[in-house]
Protein backbone atom coordinates (compact mmCIF):
# COMPACT_ATOMS: atom_id res chain seq x y z
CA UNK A 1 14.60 -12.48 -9.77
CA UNK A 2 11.00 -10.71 -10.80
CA UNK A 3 8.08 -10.37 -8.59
CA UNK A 4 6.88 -9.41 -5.57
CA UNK A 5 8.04 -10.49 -2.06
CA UNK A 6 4.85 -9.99 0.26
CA UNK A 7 6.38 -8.86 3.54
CA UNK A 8 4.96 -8.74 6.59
CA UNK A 9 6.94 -5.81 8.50
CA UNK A 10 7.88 -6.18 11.82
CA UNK A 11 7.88 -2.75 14.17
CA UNK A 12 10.60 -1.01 15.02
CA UNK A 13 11.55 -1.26 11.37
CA UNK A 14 11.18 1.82 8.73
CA UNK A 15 10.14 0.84 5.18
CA UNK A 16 13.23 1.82 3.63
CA UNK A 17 15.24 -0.29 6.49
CA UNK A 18 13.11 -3.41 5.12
CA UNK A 19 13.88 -2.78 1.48
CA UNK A 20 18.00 -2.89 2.58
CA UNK A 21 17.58 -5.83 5.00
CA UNK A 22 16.24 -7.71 1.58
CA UNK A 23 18.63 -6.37 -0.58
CA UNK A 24 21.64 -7.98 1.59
CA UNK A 25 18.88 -11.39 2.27
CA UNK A 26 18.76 -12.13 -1.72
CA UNK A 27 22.08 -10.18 -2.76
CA UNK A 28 20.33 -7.70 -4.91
CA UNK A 29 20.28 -4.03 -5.67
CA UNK A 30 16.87 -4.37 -7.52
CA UNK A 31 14.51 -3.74 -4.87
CA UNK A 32 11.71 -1.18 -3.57
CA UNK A 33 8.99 -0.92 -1.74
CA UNK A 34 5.27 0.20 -2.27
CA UNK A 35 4.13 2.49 0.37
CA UNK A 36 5.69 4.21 3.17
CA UNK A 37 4.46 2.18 6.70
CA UNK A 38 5.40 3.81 10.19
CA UNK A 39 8.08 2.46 11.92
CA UNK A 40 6.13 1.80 15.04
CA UNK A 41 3.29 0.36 12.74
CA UNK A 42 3.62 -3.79 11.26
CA UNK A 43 2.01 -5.06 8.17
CA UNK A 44 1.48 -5.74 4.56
CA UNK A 45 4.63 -4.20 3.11
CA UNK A 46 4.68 -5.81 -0.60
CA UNK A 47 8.39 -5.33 -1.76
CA UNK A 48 9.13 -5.37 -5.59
CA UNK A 49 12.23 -7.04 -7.05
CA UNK A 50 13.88 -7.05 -10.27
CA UNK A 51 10.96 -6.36 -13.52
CA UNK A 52 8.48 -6.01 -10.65
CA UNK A 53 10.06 -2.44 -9.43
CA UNK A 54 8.39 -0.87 -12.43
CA UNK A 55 5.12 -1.49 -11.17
CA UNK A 56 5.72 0.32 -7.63
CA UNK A 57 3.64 3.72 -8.83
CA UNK A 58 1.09 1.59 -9.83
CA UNK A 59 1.18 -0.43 -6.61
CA UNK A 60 1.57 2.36 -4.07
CA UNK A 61 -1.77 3.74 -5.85
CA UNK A 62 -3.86 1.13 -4.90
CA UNK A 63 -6.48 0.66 -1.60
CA UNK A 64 -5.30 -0.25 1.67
CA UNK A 65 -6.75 -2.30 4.20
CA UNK A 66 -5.69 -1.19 8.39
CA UNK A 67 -6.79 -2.14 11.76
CA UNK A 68 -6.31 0.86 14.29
CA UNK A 69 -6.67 1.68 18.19
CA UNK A 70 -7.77 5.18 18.52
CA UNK A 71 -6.95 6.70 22.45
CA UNK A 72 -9.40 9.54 23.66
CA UNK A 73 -8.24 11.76 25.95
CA UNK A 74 -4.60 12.47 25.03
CA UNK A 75 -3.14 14.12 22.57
CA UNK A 76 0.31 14.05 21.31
CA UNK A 77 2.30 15.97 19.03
CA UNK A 78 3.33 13.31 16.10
CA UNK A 79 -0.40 11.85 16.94
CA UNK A 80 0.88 8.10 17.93
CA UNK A 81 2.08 6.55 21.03
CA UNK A 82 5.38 7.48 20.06
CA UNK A 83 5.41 11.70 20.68
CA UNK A 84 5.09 13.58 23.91
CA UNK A 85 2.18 15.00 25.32
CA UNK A 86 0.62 17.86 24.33
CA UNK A 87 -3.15 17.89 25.76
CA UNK A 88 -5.00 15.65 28.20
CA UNK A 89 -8.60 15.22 29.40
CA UNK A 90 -10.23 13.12 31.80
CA UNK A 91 -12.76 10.36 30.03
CA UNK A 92 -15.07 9.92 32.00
CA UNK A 93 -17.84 9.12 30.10
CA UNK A 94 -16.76 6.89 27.48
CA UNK A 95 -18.73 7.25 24.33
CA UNK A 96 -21.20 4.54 23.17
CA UNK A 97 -20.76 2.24 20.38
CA UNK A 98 -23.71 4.32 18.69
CA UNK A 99 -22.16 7.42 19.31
CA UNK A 100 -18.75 6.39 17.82
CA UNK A 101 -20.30 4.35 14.91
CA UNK A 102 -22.31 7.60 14.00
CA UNK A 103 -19.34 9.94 14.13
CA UNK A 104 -17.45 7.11 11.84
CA UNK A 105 -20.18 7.17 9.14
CA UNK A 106 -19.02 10.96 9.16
CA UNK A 107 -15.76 10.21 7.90
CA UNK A 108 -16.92 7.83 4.83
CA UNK A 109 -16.40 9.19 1.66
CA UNK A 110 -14.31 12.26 -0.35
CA UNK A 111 -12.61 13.73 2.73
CA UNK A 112 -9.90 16.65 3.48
CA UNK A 113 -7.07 16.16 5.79
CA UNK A 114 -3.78 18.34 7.23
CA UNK A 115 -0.89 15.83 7.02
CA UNK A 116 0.58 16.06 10.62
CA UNK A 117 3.51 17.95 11.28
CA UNK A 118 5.74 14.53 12.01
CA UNK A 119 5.42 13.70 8.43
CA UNK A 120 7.42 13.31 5.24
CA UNK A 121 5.37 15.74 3.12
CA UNK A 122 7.13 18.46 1.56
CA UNK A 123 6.47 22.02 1.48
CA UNK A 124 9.00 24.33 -0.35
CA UNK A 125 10.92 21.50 -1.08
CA UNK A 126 11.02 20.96 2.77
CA UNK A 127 9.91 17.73 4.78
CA UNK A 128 7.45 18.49 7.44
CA UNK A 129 9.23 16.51 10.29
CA UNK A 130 12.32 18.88 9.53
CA UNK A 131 10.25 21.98 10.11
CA UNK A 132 8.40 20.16 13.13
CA UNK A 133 12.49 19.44 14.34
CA UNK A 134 13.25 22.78 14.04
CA UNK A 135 10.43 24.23 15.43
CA UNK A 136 9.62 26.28 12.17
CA UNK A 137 5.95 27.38 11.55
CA UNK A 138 4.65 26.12 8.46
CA UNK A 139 1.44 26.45 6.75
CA UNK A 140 0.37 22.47 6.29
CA UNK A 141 -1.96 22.28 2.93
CA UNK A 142 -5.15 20.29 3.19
CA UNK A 143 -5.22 17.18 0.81
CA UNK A 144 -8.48 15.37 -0.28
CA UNK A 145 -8.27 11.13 0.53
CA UNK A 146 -11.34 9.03 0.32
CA UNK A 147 -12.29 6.60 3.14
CA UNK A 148 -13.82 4.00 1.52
CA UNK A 149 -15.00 1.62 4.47
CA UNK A 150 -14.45 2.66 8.15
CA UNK A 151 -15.75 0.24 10.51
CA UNK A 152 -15.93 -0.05 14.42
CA UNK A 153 -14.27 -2.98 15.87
CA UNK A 154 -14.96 -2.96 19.86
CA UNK A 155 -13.76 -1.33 22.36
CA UNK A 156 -10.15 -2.40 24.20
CA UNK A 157 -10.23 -0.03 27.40
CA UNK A 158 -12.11 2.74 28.95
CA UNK A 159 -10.86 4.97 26.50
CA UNK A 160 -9.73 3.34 23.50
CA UNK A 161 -11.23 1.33 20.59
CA UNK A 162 -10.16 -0.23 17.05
CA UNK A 163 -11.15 0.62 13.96
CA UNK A 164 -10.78 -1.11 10.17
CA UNK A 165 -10.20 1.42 7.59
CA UNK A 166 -10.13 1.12 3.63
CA UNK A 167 -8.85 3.82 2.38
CA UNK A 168 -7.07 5.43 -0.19
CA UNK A 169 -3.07 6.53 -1.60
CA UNK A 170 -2.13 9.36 0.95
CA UNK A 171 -4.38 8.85 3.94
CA UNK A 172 -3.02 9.66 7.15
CA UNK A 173 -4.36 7.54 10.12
CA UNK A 174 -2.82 9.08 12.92
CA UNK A 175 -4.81 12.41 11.76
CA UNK A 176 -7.93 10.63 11.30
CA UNK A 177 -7.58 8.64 14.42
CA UNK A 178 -7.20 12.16 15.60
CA UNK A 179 -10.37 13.85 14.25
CA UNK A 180 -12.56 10.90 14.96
CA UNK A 181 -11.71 11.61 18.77
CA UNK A 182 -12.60 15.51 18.35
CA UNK A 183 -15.67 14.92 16.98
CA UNK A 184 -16.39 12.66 20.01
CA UNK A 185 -15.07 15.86 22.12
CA UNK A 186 -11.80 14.29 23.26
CA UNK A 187 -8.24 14.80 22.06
CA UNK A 188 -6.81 11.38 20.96
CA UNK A 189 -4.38 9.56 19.47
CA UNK A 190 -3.42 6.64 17.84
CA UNK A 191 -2.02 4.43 20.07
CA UNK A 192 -1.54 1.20 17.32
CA UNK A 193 -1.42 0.33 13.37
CA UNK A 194 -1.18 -2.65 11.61
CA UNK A 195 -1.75 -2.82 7.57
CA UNK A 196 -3.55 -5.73 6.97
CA UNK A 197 -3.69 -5.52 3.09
CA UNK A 198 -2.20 -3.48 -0.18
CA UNK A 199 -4.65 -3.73 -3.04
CA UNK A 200 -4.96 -7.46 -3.11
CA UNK A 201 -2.10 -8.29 -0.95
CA UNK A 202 -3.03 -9.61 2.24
CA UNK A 203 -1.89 -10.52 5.73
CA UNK A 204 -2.33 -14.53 4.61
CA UNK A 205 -0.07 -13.73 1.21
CA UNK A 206 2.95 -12.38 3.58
CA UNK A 207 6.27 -14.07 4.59
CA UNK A 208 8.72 -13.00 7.66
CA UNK A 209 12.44 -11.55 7.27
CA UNK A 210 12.93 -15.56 8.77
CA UNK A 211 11.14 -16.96 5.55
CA UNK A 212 12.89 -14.82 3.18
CA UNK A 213 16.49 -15.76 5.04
CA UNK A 214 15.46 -19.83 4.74
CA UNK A 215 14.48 -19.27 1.13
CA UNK A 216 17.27 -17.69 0.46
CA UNK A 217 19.73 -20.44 2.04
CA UNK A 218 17.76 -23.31 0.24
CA UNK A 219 17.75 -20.95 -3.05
CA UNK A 220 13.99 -21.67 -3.00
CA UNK A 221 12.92 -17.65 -3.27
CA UNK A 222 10.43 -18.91 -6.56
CA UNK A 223 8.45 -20.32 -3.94
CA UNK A 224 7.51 -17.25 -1.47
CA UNK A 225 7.52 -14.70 -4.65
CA UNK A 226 4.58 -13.41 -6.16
CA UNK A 227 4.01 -12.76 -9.69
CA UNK A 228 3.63 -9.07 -11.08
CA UNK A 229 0.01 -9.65 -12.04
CA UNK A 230 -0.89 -9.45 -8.12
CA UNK A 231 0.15 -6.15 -8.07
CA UNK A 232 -2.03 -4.66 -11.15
CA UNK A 233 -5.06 -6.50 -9.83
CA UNK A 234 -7.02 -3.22 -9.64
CA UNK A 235 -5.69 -2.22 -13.25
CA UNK A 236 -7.58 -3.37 -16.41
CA UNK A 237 -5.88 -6.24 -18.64
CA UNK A 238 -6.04 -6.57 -22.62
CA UNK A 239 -4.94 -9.43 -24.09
CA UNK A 240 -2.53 -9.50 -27.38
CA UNK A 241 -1.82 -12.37 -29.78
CA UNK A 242 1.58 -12.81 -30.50
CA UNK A 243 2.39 -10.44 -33.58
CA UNK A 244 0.71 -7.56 -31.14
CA UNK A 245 3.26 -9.26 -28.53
CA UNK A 246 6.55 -8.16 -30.24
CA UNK A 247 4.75 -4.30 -31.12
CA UNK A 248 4.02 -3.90 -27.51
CA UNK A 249 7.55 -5.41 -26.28
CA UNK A 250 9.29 -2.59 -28.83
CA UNK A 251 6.96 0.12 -26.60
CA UNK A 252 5.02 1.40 -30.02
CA UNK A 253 1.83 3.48 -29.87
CA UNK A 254 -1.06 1.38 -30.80
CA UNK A 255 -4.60 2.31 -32.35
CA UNK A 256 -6.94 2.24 -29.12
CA UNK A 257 -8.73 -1.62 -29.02
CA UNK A 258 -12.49 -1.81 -29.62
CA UNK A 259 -12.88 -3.62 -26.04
CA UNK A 260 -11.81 -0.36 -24.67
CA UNK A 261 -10.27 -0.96 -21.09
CA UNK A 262 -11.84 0.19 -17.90
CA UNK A 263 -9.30 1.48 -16.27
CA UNK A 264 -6.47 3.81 -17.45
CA UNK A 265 -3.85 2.68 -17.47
CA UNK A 266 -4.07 -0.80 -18.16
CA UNK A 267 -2.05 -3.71 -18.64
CA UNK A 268 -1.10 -5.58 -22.12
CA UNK A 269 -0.78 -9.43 -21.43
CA UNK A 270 0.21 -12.59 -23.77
CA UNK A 271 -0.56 -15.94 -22.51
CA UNK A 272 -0.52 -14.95 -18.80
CA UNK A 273 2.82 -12.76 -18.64
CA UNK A 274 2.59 -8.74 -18.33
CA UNK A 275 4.10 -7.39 -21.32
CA UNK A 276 3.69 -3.72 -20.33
CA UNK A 277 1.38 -1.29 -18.90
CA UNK A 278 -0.25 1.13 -21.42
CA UNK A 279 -2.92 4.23 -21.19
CA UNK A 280 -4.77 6.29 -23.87
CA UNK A 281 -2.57 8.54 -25.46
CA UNK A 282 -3.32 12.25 -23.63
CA UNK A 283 -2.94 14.42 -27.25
CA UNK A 284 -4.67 11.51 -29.04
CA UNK A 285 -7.90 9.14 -27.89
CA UNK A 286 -7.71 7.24 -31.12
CA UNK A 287 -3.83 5.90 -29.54
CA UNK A 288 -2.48 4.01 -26.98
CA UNK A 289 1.16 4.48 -25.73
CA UNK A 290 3.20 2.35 -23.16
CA UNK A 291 3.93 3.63 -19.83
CA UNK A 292 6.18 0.75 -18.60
CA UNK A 293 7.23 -2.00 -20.90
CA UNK A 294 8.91 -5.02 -19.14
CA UNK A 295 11.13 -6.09 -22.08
């Protein structure tokens, strides 16, 4: 059983809870998933079975696509609906749709965020959410994500609004949820998440724990899986013939191609089927070597 099972996670479920729920559905140990998604948050969650579980660094790398609700006037201390209170101020005078498309455009781009404290970045070899449990000071280090498209979606009350962000590998909504609503002068929040798409995964590609269970029972899984190629969609392809086929399946370094690739690293394919992900060799340009070969 190889490929990928496009989930569509339900809240109140943790990532990890959805990769064991599978694992008893299909009666497999081969499983993982590709990104971590909040518990209180639903969405894209493409899990990886069998071959496909050695693309899941290549995977959780790629772009993804969510619609949020950013709160003004409260803030809490994990920065969703989910922590208590730890500042409040009165809106009254909502913002304009000018004035929060303008402070948007701000956030396009090469930008620097502090992880919140309710988070599963380490420090020391410490998760943050231990130190936030304990009530341990930590210094937080400042990590640069990109924002790639951040676009205002309407307003849904007198003080809250939803947003679409692209963005990148490591980009913490909550936080930028919360620094839109300083820049508009108000402490906020964000009060919901949903991931509509990973890399080219989207919310029309996904199946429910219900579909998995039915496929299971009719032994019909084929049908709702998707093939590892939709998870290197952003990576660049080569394709072998098929005495290059059995080098690459053996993992051997390879003279670089003259149609040099456009990404690094990039993916060898033979009639359709990945035969292993390569890049240029770091101690020698003239070489490729494999990364992950799916013998």
């Amino acid at each position: 059983m190889d490929g990928i099972i496009p989930l569509w996670k339900p809240k109140g479920f943790t990532s990890h809870d959805c990769v064991i729920k599978i694992r008893k559905l299909l009666r497999t140990k081969k499983a993982g998933h590709t990104g971590t998604l909040d518990p209180e948050a639903e969405g894209v969650l493409p899990i990886c079975l069998g071959k496909a579980t050695k693309i899941v660094p290549f995977l959780t790398e790629t772009t993804k696509t969510y619609v949020a609700e950013v709160s003004l006037g409260t803030a809490t201390e994990t920065e969703d609906a989910t922590g208590h209170v730890v500042e409040q101020r009165p809106v009254n005078n909502r913002p304009s749709q000018q004035e929060v498309e303008a402070v948007l455009s701000s956030f396009t781009g090469d930008i620097t965020q502090i992880p919140p404290m309710y988070s599963a970045v380490k420090v020391n070899g410490k998760k943050l959410y231990e130190y936030a449990r304990a009530n341990q000071p930590v210094e937080r280090p400042e990590r640069t994500i990109t924002i790639i498209k951040l676009d205002f979606l309407g307003f849904t009350g007198e003080s809250s609004f939803r947003i679409r962000v692209i963005c990148s590998k490591g980009t913490y909504i909550r936080t930028l949820c919360v620094d839109i609503g300083k820049q508009l002068g108000y402490p906020a929040h964000m009060s919901d998440l949903t991931r509509t798409a990973t890399g080219s995964i989207e919310k029309q590609d996904t199946v429910t724990f219900q579909d998995i269970a039915n496929a299971a029972e009719k032994k019909e899984i084929e049908k709702i899986l998707l093939p590892i190629t939709r998870g290197l969609t952003h990576l660049d392809s080569i394709i072998v013939d098929g005495k290059m086929k059995e080098r690459v399946l053996f993992g051997q370094k390879l003279a670089k191609p003259d149609n040099k690739p456009k990404t690094d690293p990039f993916v060898m394919m033979y009639q359709g089927q990945v035969l292993a992900i390569y890049q240029i060799h770091p101690e020698n340009d003239k070489q490729i070597k494999p990364v992950r070969v799916f013998s």
